[in-house]
N, C-alpha and C. Protein backbone atom coordinates (compact mmCIF):
# COMPACT_ATOMS: atom_id res chain seq x y z
N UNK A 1 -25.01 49.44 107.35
CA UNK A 1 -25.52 50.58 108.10
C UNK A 1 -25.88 51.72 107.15
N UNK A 2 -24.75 52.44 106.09
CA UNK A 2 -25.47 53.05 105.46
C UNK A 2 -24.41 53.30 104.23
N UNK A 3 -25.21 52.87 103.06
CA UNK A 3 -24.22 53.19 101.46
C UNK A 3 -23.14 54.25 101.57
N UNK A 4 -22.32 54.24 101.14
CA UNK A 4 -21.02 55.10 101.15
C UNK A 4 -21.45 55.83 100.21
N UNK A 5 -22.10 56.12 98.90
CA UNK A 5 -22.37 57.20 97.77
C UNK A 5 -23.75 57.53 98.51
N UNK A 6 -24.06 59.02 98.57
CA UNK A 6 -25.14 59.40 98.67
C UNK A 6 -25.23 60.91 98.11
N UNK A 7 -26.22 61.66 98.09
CA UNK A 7 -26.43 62.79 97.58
C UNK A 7 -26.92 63.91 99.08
N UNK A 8 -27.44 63.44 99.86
CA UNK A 8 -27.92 64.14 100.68
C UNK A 8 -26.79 63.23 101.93
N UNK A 9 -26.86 63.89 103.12
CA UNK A 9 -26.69 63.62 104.60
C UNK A 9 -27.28 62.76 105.45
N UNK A 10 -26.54 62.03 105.47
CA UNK A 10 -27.71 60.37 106.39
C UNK A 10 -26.72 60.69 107.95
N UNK A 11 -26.46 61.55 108.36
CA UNK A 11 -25.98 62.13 109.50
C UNK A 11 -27.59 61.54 110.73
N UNK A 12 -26.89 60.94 111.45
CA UNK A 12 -27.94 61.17 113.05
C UNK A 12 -27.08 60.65 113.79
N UNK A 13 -27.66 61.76 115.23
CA UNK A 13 -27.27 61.48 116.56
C UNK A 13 -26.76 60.08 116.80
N UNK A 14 -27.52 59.17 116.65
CA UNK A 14 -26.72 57.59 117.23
C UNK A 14 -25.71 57.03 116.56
N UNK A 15 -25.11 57.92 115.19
CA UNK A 15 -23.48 57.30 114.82
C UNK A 15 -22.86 57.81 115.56
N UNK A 16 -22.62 58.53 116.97
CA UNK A 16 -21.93 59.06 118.22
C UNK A 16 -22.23 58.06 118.53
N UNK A 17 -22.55 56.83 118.81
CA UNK A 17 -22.75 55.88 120.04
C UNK A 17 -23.02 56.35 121.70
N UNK A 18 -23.05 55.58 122.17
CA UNK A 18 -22.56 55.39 123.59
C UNK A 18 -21.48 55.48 124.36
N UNK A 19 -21.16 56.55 124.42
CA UNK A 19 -19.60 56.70 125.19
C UNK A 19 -19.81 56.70 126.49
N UNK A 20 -21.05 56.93 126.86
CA UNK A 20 -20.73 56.13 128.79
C UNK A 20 -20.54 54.88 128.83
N UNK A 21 -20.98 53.54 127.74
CA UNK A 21 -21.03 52.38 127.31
C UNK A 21 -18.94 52.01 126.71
N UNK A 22 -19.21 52.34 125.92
CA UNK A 22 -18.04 52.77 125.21
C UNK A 22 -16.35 52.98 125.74
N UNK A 23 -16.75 54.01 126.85
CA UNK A 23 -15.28 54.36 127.20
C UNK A 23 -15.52 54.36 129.08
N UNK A 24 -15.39 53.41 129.57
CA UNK A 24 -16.45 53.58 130.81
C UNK A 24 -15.44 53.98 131.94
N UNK A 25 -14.41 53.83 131.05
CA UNK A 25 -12.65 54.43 132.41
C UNK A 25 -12.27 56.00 131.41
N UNK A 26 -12.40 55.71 130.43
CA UNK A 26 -11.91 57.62 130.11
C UNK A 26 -13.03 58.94 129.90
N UNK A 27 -14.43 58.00 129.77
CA UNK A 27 -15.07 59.30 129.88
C UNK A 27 -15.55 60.00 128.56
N UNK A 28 -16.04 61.05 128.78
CA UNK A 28 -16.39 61.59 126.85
C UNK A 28 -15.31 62.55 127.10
N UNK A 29 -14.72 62.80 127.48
CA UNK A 29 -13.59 64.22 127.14
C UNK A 29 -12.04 64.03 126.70
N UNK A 30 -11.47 64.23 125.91
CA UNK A 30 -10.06 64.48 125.68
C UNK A 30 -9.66 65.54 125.44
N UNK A 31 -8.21 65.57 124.51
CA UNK A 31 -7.41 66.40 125.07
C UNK A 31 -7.54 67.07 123.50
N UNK A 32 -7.96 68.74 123.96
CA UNK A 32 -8.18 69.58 122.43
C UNK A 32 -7.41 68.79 121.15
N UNK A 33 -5.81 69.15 121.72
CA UNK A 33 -5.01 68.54 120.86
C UNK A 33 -5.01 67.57 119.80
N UNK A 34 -6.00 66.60 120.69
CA UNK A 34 -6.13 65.41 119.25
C UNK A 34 -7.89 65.61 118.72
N UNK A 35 -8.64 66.83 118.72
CA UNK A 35 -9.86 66.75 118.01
C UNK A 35 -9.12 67.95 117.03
N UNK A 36 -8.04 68.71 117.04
CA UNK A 36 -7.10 69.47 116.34
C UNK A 36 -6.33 69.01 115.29
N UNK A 37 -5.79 68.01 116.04
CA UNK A 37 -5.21 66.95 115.07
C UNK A 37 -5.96 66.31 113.85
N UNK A 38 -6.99 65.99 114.38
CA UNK A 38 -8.03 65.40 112.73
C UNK A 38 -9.03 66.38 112.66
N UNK A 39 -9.05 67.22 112.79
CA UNK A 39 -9.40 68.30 112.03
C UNK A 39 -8.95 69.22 111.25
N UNK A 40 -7.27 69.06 111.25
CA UNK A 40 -6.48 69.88 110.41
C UNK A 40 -5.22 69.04 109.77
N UNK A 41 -5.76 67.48 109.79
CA UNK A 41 -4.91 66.98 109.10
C UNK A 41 -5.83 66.46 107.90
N UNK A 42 -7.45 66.74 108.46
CA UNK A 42 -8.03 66.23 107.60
C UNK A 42 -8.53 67.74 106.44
N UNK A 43 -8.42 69.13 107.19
CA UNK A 43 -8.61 69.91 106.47
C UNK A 43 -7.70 70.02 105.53
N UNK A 44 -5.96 69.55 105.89
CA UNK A 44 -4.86 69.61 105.11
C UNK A 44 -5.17 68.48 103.77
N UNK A 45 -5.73 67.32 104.40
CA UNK A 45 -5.56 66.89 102.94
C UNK A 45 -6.75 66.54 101.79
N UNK A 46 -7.87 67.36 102.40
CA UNK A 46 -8.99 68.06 101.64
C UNK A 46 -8.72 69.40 100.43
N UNK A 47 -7.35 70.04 100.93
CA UNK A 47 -7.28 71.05 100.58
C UNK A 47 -5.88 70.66 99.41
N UNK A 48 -5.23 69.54 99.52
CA UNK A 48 -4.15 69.16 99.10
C UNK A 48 -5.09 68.21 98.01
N UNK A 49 -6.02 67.76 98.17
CA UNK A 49 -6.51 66.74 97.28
C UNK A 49 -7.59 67.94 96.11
N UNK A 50 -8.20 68.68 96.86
CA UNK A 50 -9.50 69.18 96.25
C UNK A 50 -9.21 70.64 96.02
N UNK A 51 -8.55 70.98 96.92
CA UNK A 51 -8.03 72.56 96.74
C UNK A 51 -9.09 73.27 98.08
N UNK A 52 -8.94 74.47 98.42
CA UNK A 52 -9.17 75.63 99.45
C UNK A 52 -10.27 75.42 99.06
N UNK A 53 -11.15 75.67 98.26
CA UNK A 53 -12.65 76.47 97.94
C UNK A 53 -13.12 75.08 98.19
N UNK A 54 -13.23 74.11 97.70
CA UNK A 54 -13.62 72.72 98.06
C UNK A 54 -13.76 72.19 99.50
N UNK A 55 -12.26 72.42 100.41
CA UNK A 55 -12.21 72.44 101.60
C UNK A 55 -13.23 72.95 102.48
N UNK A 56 -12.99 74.11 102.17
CA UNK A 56 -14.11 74.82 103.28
C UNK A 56 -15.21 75.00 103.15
N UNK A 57 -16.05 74.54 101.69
CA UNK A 57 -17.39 74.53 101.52
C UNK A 57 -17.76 73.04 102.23
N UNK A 58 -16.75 71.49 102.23
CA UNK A 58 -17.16 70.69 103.02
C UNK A 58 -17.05 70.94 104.48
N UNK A 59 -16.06 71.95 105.07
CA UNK A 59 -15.97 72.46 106.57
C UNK A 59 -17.16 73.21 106.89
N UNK A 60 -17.84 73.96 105.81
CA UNK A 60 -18.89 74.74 106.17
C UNK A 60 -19.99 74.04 106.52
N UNK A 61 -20.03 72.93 105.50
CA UNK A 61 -20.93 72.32 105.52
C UNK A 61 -21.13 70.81 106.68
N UNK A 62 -20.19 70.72 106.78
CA UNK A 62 -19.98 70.30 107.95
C UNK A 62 -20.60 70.26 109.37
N UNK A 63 -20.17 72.01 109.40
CA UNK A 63 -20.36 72.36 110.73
C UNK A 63 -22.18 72.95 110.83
N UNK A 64 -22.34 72.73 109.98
CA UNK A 64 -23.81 73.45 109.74
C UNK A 64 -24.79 72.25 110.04
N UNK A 65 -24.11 70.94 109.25
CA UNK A 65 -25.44 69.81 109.73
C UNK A 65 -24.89 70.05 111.38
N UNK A 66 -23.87 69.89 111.40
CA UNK A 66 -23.59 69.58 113.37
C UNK A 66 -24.29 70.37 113.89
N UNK A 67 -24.36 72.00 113.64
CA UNK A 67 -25.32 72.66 114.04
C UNK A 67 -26.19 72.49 114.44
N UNK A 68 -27.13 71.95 113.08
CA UNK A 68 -28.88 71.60 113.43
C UNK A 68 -28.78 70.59 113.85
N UNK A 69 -28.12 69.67 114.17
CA UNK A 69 -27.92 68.19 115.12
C UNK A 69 -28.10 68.60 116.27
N UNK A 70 -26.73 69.87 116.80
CA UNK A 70 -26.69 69.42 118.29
C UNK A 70 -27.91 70.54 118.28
N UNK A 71 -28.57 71.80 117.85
CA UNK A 71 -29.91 72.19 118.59
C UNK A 71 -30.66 70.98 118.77
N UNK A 72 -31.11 70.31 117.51
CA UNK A 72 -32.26 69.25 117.50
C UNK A 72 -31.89 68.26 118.89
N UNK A 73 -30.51 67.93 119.51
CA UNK A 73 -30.52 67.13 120.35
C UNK A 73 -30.19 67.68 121.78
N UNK A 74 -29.36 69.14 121.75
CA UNK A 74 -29.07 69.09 122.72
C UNK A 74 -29.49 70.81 123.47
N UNK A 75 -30.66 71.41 122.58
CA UNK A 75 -31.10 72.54 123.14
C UNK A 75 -33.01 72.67 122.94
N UNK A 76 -32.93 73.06 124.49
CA UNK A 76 -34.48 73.21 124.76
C UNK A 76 -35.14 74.17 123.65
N UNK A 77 -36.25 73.87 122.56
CA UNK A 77 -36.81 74.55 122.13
C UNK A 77 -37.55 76.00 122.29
N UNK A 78 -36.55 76.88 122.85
CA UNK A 78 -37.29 78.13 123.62
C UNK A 78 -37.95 78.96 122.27
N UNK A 79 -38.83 79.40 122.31
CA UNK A 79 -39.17 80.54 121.08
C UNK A 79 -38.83 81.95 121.28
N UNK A 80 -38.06 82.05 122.88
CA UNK A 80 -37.72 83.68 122.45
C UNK A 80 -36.18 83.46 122.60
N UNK A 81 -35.67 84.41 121.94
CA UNK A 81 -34.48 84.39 121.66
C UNK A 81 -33.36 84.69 122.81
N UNK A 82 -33.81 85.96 123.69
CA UNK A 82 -32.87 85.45 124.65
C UNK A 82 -32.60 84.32 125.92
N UNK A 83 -33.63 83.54 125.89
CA UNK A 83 -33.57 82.54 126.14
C UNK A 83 -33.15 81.48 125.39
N UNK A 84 -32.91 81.34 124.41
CA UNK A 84 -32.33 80.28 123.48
C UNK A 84 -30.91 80.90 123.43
N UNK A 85 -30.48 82.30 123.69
CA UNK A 85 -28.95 82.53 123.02
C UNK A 85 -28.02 81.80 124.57
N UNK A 86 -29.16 82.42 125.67
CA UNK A 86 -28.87 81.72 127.52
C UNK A 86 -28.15 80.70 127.40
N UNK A 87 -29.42 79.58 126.75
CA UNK A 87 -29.44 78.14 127.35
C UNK A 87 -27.89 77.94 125.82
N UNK A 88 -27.94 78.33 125.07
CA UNK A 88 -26.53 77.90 124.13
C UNK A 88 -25.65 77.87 124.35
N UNK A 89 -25.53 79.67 124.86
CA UNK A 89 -24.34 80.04 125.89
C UNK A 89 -23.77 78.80 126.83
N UNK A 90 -24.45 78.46 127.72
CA UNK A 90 -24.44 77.00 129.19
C UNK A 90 -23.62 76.01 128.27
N UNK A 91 -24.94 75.42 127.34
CA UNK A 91 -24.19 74.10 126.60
C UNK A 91 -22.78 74.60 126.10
N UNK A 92 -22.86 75.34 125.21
CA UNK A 92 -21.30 75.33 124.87
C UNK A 92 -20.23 76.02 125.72
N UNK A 93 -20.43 76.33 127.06
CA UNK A 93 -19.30 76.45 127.57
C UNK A 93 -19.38 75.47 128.54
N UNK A 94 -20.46 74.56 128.88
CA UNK A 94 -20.14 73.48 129.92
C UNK A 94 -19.59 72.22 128.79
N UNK A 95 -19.43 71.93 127.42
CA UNK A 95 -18.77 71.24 126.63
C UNK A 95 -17.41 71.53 126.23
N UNK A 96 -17.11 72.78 126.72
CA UNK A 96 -15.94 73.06 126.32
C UNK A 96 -15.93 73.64 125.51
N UNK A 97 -16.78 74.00 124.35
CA UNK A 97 -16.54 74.13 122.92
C UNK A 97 -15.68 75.65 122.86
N UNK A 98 -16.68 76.93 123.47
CA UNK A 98 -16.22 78.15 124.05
C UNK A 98 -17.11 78.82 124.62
N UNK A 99 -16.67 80.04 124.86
CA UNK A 99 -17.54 81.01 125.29
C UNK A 99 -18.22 82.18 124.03
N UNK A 100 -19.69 81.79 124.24
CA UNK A 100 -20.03 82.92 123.31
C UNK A 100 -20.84 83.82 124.25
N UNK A 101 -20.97 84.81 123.18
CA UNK A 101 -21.33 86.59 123.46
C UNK A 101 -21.87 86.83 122.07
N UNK A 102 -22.90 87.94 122.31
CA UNK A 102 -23.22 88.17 121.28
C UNK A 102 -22.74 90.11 121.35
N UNK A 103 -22.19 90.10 120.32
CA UNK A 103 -21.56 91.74 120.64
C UNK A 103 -22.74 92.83 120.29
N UNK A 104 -23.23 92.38 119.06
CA UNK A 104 -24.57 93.50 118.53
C UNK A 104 -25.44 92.13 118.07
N UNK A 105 -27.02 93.10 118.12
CA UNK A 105 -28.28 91.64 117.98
C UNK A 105 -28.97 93.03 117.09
N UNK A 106 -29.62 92.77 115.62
CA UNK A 106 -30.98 93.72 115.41
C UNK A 106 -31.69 92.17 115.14
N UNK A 107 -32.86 92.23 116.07
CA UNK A 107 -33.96 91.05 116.13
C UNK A 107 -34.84 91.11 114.92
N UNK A 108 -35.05 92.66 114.45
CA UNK A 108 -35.72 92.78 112.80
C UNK A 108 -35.06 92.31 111.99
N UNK A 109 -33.95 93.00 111.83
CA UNK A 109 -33.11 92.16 110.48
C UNK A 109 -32.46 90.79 110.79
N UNK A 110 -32.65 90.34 111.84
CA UNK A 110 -32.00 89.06 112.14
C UNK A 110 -30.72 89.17 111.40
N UNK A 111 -30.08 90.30 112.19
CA UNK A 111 -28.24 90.22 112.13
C UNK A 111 -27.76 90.43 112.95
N UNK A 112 -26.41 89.71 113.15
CA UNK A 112 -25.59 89.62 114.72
C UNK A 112 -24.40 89.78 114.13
N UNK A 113 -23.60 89.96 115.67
CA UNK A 113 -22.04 89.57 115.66
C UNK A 113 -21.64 89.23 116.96
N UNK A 114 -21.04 88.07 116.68
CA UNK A 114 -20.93 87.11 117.90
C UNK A 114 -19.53 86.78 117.83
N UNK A 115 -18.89 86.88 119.29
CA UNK A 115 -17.67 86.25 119.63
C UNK A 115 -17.64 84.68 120.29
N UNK A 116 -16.69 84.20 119.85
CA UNK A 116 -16.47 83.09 120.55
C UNK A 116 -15.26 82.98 121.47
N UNK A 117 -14.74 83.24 122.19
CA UNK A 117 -13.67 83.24 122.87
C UNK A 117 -13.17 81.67 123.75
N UNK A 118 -11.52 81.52 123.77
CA UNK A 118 -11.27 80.17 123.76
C UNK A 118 -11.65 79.16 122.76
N UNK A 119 -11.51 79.44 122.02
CA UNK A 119 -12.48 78.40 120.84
C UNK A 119 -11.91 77.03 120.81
N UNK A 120 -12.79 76.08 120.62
CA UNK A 120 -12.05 74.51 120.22
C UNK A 120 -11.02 74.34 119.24
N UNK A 121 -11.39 75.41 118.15
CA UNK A 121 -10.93 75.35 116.93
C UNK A 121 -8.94 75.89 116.70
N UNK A 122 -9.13 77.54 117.00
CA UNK A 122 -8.47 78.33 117.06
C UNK A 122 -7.66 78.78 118.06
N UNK A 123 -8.15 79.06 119.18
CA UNK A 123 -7.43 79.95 120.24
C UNK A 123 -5.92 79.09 120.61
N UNK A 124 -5.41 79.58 120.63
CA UNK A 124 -3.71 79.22 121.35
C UNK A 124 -2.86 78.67 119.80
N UNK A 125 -3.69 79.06 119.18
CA UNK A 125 -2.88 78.83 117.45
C UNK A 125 -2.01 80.07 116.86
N UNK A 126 -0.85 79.85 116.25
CA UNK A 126 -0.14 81.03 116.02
C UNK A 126 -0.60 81.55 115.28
N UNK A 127 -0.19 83.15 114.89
CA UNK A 127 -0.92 83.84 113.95
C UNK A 127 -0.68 82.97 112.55
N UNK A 128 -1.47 83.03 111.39
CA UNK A 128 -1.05 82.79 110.01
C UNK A 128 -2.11 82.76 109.19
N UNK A 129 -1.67 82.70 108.01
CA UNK A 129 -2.75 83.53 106.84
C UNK A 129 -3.79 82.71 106.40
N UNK A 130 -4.48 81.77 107.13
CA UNK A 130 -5.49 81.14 106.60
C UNK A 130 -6.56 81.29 107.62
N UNK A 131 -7.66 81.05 107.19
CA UNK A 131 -9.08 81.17 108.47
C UNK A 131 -9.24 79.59 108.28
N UNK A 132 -9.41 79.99 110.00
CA UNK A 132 -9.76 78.38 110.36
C UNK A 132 -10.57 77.91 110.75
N UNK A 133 -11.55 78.99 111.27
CA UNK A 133 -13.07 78.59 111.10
C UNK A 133 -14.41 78.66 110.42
N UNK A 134 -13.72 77.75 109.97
CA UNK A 134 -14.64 77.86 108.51
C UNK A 134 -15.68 76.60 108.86
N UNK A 135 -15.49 75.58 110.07
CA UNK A 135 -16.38 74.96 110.39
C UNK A 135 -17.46 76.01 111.43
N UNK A 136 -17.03 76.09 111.88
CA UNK A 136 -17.60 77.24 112.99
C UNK A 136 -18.38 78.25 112.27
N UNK A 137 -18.40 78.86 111.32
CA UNK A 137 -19.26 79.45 110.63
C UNK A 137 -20.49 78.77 110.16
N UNK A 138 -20.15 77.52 109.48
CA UNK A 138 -21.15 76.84 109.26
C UNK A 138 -22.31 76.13 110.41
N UNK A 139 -21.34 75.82 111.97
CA UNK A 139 -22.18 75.59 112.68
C UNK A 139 -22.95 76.78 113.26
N UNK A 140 -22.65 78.08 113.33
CA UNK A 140 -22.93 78.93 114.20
C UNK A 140 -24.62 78.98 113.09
N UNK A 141 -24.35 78.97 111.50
CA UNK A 141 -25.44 78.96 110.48
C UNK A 141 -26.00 77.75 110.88
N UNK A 142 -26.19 76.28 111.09
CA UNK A 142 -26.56 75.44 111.60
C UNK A 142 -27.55 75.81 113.10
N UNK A 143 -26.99 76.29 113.90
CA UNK A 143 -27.60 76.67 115.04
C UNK A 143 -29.01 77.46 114.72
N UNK A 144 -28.53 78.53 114.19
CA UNK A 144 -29.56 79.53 114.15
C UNK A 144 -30.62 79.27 113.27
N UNK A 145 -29.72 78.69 112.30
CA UNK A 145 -31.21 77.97 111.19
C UNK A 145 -31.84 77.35 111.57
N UNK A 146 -31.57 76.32 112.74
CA UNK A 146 -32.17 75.14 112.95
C UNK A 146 -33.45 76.46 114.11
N UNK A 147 -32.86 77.37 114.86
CA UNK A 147 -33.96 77.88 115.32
C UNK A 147 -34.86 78.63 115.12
N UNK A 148 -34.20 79.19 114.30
CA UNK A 148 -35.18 80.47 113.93
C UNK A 148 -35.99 79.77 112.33
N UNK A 149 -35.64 78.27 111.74
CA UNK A 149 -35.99 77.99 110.49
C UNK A 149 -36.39 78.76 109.68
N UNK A 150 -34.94 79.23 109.08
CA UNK A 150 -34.38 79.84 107.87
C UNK A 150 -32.80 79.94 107.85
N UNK A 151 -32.67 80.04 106.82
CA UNK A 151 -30.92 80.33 106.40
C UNK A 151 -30.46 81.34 106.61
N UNK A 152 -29.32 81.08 107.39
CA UNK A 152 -28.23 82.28 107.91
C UNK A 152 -26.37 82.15 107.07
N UNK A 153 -26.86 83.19 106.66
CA UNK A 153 -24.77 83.08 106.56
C UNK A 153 -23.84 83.57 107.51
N UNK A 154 -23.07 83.38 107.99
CA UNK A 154 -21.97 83.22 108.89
C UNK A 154 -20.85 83.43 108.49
N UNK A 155 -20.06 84.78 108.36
CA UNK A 155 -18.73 85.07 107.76
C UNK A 155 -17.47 85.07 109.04
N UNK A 156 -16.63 84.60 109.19
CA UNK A 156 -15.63 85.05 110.00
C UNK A 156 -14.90 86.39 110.21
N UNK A 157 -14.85 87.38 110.72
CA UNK A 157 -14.30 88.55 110.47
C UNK A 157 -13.14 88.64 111.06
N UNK A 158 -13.20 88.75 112.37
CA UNK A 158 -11.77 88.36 113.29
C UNK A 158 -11.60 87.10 113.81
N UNK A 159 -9.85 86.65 114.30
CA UNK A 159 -9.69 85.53 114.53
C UNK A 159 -8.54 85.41 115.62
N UNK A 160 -8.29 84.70 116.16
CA UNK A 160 -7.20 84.01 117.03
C UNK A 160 -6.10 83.99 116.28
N UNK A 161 -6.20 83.58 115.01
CA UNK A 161 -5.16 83.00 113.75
C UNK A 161 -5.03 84.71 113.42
N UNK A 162 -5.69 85.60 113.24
CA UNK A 162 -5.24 86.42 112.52
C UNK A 162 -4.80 87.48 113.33
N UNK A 163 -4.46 87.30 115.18
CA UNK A 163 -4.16 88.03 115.62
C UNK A 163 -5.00 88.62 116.80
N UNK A 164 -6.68 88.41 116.62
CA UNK A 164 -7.00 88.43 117.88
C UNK A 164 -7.26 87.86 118.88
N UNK A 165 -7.88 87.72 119.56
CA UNK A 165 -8.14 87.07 120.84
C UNK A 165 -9.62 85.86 121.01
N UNK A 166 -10.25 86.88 120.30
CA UNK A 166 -11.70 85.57 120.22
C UNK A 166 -11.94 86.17 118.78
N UNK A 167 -12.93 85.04 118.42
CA UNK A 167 -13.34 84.81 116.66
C UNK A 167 -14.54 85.33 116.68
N UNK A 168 -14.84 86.53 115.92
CA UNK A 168 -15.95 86.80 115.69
C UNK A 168 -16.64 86.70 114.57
N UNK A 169 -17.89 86.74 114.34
CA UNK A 169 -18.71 85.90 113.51
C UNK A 169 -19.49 87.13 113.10
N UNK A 170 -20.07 87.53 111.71
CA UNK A 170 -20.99 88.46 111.10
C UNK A 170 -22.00 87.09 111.07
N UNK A 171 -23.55 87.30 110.96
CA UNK A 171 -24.46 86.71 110.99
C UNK A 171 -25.28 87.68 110.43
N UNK A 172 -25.63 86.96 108.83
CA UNK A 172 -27.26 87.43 108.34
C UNK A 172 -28.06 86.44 107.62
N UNK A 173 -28.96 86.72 107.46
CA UNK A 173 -30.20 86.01 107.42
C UNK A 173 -29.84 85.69 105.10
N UNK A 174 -29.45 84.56 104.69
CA UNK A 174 -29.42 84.21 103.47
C UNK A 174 -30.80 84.84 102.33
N UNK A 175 -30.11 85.18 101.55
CA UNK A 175 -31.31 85.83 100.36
C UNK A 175 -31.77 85.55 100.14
């Protein structure tokens, strides 16, 4: 199917299979808990093998192809923006993923700050000193790149982990 050494991303939609095929008594949904589970046992031993800075540049990067995946598969090509932030909003809170908001928008400088509240990632996690969405940054840069085609960086500012309530996201447009 596809060489294990590569240099670039051979990522597409159909290595998800068929899960109406697939799982035809449980469905596509489980329980947060275990997409938590290998995501932070696998961030643990990314970070135990490769170290922090290694970790989260593959989490970033990560979440950034997923990004331009799920626009490319699972959002209507709108060209104005509040119609594309609408229809995102829907998908990711009818998936569960969370609820987003966008707190401030300048449409010239293409810079935001966006909350995610309930997050897949974070929310109901105790406080402690590491950021944990460090995939989520990369997808939120995934998203927007894939729409607006160009590069966005995506910093985490507040968090669930660090005490607040929803994760908010700085968004600007890459140099």
């Amino acid at each position: 199917m596809f060489k294990e050494e590569r240099e670039d991303t051979q990522f597409d939609w159909t290595m998800l299979g068929d899960v109406t095929q697939g799982r035809p008594h449980l469905g596509p949904t489980t329980d947060v808990a275990v997409y938590r589970l290998m995501q932070f046992t696998l961030r643990d031993t990314l970070i135990k093998e490769f170290g922090v800075a290694a970790a989260d540049r593959v989490f970033y990067q990560s979440g950034k192809t997923a990004g331009m995946h799920f626009y490319d598969k699972l959002i209507t090509k709108e060209s104005e923006f509040q119609a594309f932030i609408a229809e995102l909003q829907e998908v990711l809170k009818s998936m569960g993923v969370g609820i987003l908001r966008i707190e401030k928008a300048d449409l010239e400088k293409l810079t935001f700050t966006m909350t995610v509240a309930e997050d897949l990632d974070c929310s109901g996690l105790p406080v402690c000193d590491e950021e944990i969405c460090t995939y989520d940054e990369g997808f939120i840069a995934g998203l927007l790149g894939a729409y607006a085609k160009r590069e966005f960086l995506v910093k985490e500012v507040d968090c669930w982990c660090s005490g607040d309530r929803v994760c908010r996201f700085d968004v600007k447009p890459a140099t």
